[in-house]
N, C-alpha and C. Protein backbone atom coordinates (compact mmCIF):
# COMPACT_ATOMS: atom_id res chain seq x y z
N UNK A 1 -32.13 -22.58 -7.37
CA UNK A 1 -31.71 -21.54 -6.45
C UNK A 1 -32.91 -20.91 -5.74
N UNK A 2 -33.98 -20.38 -6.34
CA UNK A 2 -35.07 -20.16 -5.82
C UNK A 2 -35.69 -21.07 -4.90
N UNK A 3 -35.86 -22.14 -4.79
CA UNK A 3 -35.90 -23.19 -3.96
C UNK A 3 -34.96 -23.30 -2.66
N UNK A 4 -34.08 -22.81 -2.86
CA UNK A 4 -32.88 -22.62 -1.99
C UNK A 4 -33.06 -21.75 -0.33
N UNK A 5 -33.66 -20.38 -1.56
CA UNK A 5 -33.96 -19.14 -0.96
C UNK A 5 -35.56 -19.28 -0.06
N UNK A 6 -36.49 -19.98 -0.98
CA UNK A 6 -37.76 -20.25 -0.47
C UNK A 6 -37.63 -21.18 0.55
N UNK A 7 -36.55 -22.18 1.13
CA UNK A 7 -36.74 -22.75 2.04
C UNK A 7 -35.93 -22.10 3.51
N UNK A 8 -35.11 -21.38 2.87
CA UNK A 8 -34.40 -20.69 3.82
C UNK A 8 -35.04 -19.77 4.38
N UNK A 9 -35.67 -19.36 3.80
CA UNK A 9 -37.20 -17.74 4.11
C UNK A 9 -37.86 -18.54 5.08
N UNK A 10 -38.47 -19.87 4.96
CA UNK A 10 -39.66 -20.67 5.88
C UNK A 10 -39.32 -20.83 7.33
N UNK A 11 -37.44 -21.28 7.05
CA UNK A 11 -36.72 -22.00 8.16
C UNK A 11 -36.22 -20.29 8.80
N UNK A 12 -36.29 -19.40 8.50
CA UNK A 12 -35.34 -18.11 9.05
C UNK A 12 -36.98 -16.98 9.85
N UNK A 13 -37.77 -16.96 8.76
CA UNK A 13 -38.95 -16.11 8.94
C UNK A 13 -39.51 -16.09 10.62
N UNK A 14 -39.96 -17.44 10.87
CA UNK A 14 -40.61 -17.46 12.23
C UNK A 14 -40.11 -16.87 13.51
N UNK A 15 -38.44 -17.43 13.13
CA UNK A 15 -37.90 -17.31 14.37
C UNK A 15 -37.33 -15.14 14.29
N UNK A 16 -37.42 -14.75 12.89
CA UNK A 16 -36.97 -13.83 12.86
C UNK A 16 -38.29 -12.59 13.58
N UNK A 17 -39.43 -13.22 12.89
CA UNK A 17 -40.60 -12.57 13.50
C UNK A 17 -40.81 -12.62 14.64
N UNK A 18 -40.35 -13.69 15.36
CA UNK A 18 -40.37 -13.69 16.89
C UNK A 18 -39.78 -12.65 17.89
N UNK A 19 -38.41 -12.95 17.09
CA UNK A 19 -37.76 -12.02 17.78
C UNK A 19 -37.91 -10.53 17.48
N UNK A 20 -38.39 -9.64 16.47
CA UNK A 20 -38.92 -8.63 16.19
C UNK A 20 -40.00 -7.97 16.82
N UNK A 21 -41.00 -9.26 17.15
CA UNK A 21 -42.36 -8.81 18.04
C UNK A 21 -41.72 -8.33 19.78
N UNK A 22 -40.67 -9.73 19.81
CA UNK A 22 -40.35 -9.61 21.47
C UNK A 22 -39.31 -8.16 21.72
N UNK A 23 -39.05 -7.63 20.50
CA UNK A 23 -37.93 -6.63 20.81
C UNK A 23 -38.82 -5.32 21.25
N UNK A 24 -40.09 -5.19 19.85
CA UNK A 24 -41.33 -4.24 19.68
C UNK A 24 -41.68 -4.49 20.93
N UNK A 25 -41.91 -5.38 21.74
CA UNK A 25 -43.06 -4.96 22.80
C UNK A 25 -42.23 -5.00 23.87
N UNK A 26 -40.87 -5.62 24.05
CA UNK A 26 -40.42 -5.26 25.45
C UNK A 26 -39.97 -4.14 26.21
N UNK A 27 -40.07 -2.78 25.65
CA UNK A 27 -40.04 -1.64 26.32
C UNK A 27 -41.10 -1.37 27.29
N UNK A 28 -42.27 -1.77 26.29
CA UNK A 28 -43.51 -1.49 27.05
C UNK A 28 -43.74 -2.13 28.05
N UNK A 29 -43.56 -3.28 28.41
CA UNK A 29 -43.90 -4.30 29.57
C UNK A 29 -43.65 -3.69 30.84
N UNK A 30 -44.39 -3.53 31.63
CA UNK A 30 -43.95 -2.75 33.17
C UNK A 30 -44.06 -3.73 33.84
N UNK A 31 -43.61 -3.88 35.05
CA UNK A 31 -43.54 -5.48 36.27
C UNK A 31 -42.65 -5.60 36.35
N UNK A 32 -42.34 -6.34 37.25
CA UNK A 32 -40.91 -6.67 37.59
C UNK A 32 -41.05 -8.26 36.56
N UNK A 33 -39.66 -8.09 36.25
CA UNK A 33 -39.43 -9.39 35.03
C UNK A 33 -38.99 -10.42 36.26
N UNK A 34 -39.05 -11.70 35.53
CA UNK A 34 -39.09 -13.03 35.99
C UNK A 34 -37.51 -13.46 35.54
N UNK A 35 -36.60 -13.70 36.51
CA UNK A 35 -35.27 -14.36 36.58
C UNK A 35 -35.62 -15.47 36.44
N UNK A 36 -34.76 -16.42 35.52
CA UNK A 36 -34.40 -17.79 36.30
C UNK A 36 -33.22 -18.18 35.38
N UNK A 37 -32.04 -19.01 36.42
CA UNK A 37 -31.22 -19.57 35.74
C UNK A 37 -29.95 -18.02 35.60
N UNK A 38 -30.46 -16.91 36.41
CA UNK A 38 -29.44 -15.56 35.99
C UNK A 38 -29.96 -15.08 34.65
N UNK A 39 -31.10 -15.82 33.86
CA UNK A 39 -31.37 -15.12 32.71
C UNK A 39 -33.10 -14.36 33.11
N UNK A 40 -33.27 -13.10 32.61
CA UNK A 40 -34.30 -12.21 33.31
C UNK A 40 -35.02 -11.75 31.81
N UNK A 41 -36.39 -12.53 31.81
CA UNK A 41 -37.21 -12.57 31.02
C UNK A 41 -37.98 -11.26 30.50
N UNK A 42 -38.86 -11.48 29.56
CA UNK A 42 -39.58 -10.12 28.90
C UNK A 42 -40.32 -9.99 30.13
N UNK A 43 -41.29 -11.29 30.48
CA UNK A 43 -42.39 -10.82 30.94
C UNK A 43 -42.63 -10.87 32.35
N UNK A 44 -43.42 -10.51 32.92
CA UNK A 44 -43.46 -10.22 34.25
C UNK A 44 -43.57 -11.25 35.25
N UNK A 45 -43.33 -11.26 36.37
CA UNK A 45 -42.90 -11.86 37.26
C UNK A 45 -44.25 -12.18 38.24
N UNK A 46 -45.13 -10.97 38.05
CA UNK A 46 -46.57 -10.56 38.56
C UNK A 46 -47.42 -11.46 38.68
N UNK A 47 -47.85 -11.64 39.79
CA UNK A 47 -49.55 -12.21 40.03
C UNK A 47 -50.90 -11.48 38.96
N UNK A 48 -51.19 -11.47 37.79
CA UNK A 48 -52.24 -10.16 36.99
C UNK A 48 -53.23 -11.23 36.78
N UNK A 49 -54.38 -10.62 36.86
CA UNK A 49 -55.35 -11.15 36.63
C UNK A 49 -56.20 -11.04 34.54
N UNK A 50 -55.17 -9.71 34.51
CA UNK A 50 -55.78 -9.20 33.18
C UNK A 50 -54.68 -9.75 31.80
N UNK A 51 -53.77 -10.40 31.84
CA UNK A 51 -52.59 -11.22 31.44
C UNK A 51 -51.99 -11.96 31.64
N UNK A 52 -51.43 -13.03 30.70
CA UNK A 52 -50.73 -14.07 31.49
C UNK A 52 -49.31 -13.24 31.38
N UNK A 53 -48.51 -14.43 32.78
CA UNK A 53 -47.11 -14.14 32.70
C UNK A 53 -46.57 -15.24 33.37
N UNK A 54 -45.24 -15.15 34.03
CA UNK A 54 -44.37 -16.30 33.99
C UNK A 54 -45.05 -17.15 35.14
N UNK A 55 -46.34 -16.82 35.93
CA UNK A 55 -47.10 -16.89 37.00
C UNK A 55 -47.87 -18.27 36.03
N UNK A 56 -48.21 -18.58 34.68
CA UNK A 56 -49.33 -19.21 34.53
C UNK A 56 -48.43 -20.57 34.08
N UNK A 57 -47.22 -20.06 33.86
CA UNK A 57 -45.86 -20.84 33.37
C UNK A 57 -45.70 -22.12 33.84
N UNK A 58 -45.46 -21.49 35.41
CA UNK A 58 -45.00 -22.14 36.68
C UNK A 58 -46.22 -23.18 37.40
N UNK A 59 -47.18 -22.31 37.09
CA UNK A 59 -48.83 -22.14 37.85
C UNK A 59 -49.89 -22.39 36.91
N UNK A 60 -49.40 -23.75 36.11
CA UNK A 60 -51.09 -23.85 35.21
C UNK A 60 -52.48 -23.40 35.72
N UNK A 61 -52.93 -23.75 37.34
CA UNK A 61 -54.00 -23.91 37.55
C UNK A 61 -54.43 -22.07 37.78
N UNK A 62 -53.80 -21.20 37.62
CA UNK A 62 -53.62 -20.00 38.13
C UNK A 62 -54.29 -19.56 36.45
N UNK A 63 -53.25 -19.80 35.77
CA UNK A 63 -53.79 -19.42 34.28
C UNK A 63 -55.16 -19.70 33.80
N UNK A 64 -55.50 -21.20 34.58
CA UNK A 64 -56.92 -21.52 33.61
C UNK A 64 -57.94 -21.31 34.60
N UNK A 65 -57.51 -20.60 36.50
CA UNK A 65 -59.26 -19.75 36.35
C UNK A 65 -58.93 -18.32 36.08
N UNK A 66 -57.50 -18.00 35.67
CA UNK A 66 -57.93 -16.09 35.38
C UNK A 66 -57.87 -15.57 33.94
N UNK A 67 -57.48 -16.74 33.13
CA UNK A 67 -57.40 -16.41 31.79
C UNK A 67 -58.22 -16.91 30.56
N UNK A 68 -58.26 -18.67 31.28
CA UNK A 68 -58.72 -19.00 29.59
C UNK A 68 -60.61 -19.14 30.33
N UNK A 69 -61.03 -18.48 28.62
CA UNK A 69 -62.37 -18.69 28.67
C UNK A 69 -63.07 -19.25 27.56
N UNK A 70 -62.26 -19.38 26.48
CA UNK A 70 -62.81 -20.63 25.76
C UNK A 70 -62.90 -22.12 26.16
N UNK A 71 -61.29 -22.73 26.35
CA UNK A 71 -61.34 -24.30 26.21
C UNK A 71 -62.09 -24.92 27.38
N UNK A 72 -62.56 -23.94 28.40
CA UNK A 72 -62.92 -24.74 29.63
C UNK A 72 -63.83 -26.24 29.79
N UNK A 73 -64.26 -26.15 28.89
CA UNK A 73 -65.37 -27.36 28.45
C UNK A 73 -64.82 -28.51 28.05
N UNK A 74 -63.43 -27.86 27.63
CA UNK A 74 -62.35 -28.99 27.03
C UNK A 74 -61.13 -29.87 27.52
N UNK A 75 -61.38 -29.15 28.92
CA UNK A 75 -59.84 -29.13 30.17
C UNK A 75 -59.75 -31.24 30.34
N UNK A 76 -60.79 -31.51 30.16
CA UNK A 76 -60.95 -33.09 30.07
C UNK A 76 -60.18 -33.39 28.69
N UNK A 77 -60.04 -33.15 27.58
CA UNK A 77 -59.51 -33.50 26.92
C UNK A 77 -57.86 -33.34 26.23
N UNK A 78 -58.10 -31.65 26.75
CA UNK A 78 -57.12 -31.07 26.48
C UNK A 78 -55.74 -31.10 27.24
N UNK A 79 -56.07 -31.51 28.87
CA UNK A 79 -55.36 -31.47 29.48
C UNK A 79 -54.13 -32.82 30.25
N UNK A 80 -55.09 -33.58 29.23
CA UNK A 80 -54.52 -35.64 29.07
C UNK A 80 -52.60 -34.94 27.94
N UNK A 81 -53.33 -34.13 27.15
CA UNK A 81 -52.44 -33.48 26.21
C UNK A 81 -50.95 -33.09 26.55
N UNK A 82 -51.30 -31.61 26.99
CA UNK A 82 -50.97 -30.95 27.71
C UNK A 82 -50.14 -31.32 28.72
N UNK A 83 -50.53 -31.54 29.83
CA UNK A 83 -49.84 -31.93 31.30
C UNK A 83 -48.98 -33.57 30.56
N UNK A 84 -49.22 -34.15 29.43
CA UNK A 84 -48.45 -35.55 28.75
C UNK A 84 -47.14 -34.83 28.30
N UNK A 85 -47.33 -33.81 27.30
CA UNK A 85 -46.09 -33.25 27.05
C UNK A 85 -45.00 -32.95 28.27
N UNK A 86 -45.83 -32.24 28.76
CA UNK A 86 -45.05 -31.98 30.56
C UNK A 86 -44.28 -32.70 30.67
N UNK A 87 -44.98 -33.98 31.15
CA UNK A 87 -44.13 -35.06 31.88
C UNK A 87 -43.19 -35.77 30.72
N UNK A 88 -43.47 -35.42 29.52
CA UNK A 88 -42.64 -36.16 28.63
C UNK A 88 -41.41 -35.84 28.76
N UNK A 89 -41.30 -34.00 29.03
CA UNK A 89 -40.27 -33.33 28.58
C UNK A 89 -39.31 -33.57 30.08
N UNK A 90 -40.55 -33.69 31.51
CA UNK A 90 -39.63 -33.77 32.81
C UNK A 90 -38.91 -34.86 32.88
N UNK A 91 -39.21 -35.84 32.15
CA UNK A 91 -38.85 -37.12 32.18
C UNK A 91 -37.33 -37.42 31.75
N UNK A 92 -37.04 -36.45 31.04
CA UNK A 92 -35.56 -36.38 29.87
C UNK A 92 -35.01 -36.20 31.13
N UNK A 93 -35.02 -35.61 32.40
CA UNK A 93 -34.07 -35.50 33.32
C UNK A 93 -33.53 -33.51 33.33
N UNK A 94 -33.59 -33.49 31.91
CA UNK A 94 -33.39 -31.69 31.83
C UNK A 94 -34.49 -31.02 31.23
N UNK A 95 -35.52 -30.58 31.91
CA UNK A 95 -36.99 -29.88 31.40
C UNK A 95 -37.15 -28.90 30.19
N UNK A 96 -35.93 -27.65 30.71
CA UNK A 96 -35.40 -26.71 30.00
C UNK A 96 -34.63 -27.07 28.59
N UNK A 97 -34.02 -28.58 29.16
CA UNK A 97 -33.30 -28.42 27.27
C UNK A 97 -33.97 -29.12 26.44
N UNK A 98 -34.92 -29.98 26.87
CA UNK A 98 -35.69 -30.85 26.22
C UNK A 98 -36.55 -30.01 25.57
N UNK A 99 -37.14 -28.95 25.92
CA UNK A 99 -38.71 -27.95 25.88
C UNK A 99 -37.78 -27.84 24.61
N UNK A 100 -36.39 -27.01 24.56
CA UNK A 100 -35.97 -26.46 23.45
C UNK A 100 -35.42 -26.92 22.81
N UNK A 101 -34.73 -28.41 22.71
CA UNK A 101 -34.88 -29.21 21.81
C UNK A 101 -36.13 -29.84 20.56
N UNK A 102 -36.95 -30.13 22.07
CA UNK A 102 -38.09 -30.60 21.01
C UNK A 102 -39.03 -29.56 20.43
N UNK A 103 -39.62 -28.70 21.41
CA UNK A 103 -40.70 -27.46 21.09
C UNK A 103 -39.89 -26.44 20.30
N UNK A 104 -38.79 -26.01 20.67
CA UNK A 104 -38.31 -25.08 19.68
C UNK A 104 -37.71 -25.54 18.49
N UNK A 105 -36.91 -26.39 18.42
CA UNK A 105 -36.20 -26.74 16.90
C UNK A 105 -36.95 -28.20 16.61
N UNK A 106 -36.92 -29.53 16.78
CA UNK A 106 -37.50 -30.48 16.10
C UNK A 106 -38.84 -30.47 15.71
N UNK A 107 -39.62 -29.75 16.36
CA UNK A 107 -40.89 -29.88 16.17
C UNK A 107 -41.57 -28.70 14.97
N UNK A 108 -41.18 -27.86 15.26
CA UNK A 108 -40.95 -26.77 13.79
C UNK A 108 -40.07 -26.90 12.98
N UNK A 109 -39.27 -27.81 12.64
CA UNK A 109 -38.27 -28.25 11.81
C UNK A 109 -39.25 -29.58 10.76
N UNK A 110 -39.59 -30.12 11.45
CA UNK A 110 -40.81 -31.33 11.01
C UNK A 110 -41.68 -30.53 10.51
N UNK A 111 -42.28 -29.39 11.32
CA UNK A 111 -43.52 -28.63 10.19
C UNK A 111 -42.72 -27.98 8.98
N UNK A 112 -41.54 -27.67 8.91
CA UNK A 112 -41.06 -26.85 8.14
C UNK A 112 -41.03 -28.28 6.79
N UNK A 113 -40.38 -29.31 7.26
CA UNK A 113 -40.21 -30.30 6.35
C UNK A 113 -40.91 -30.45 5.69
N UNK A 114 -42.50 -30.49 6.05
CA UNK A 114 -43.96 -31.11 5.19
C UNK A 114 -44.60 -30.12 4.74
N UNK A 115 -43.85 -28.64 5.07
CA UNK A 115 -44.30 -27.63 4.24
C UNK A 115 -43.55 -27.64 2.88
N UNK A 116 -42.24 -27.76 2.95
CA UNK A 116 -41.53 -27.92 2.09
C UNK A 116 -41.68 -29.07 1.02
N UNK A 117 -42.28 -29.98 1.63
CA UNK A 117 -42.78 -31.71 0.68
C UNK A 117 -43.73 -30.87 0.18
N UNK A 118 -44.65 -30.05 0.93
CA UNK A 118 -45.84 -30.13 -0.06
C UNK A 118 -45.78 -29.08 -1.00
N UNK A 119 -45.08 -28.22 -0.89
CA UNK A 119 -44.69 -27.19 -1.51
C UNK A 119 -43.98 -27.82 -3.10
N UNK A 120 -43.20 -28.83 -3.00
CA UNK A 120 -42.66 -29.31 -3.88
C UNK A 120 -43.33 -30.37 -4.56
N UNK A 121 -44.59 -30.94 -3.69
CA UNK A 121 -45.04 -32.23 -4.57
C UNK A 121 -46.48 -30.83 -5.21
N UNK A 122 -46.41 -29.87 -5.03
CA UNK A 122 -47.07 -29.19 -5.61
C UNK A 122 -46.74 -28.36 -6.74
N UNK A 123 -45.60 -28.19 -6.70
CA UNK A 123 -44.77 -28.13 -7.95
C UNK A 123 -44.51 -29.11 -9.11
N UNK A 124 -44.61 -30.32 -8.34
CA UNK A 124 -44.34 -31.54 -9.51
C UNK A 124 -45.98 -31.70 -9.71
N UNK A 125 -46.62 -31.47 -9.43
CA UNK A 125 -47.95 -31.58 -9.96
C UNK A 125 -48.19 -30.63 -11.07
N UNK A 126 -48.16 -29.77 -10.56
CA UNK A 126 -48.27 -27.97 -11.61
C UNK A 126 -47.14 -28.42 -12.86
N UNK A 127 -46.32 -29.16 -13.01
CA UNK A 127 -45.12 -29.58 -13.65
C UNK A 127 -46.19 -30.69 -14.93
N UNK A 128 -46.57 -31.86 -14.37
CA UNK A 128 -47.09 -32.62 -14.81
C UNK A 128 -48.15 -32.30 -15.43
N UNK A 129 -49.16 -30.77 -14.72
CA UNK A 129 -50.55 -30.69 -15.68
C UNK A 129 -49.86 -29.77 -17.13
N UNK A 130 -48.92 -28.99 -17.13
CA UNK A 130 -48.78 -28.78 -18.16
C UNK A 130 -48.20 -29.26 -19.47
């Protein structure tokens, strides 16, 4: 039963924290929010130079000269990555359901899995030394 509960905590936690942070900070957000689809987002709609928003979304090249200042050294490697997923996901024909097919549930569902393997082949170990 504990096992039960501990995997249900792994698979419930992330998405619950998510939504807790996005509830905490969306009062504060000032800008005009970003529509699409009739659904009207947390974050802003804004051109900012001092934050990203749905501007870097739409507009990779916008995001990486006003925001990022680490990977720049890395945009050769990182971005074979990156812009691959893109086209992986445009490719399905639906951008939007694919992102949340794969990025939101299969792909954290798989990390959740091999947390859970190891969680348990770590138990049968701890099992076996005693």
């Amino acid at each position: 039963m504990k096992k039960i509960i501990r995997n249900i905590s792994f698979l419930f936690f992330p998405f619950v924290l998510m939504a807790l942070i996005n509830e905490t900070i969306r009062p504060k957000i000032k800008g005009k929010p970003y529509t699409v689809n009739g659904i009207t987002t947390i974050n802003s709609a804004n051109y900012l130079t001092r934050k990203c928003t749905w501007v870097c979304h739409n507009k990779t090249i916008y995001c990486k000269t006003h925001h990022v200042k680490y990977l720049k050294p890395f945009y050769a490697k990182t971005d074979f990555f990156y812009f691959g997923v893109i086209k992986a996901l445009a490719s399905t024909g639906n951008y939007g359901a694919a992102n949340i097919i794969f990025l939101v549930f299969l792909f954290p569902i798989t990390i959740l899995y091999f947390i859970i393997k190891s969680l348990s082949i770590e138990e049968e170990i701890r099992n076996h030394l005693k």
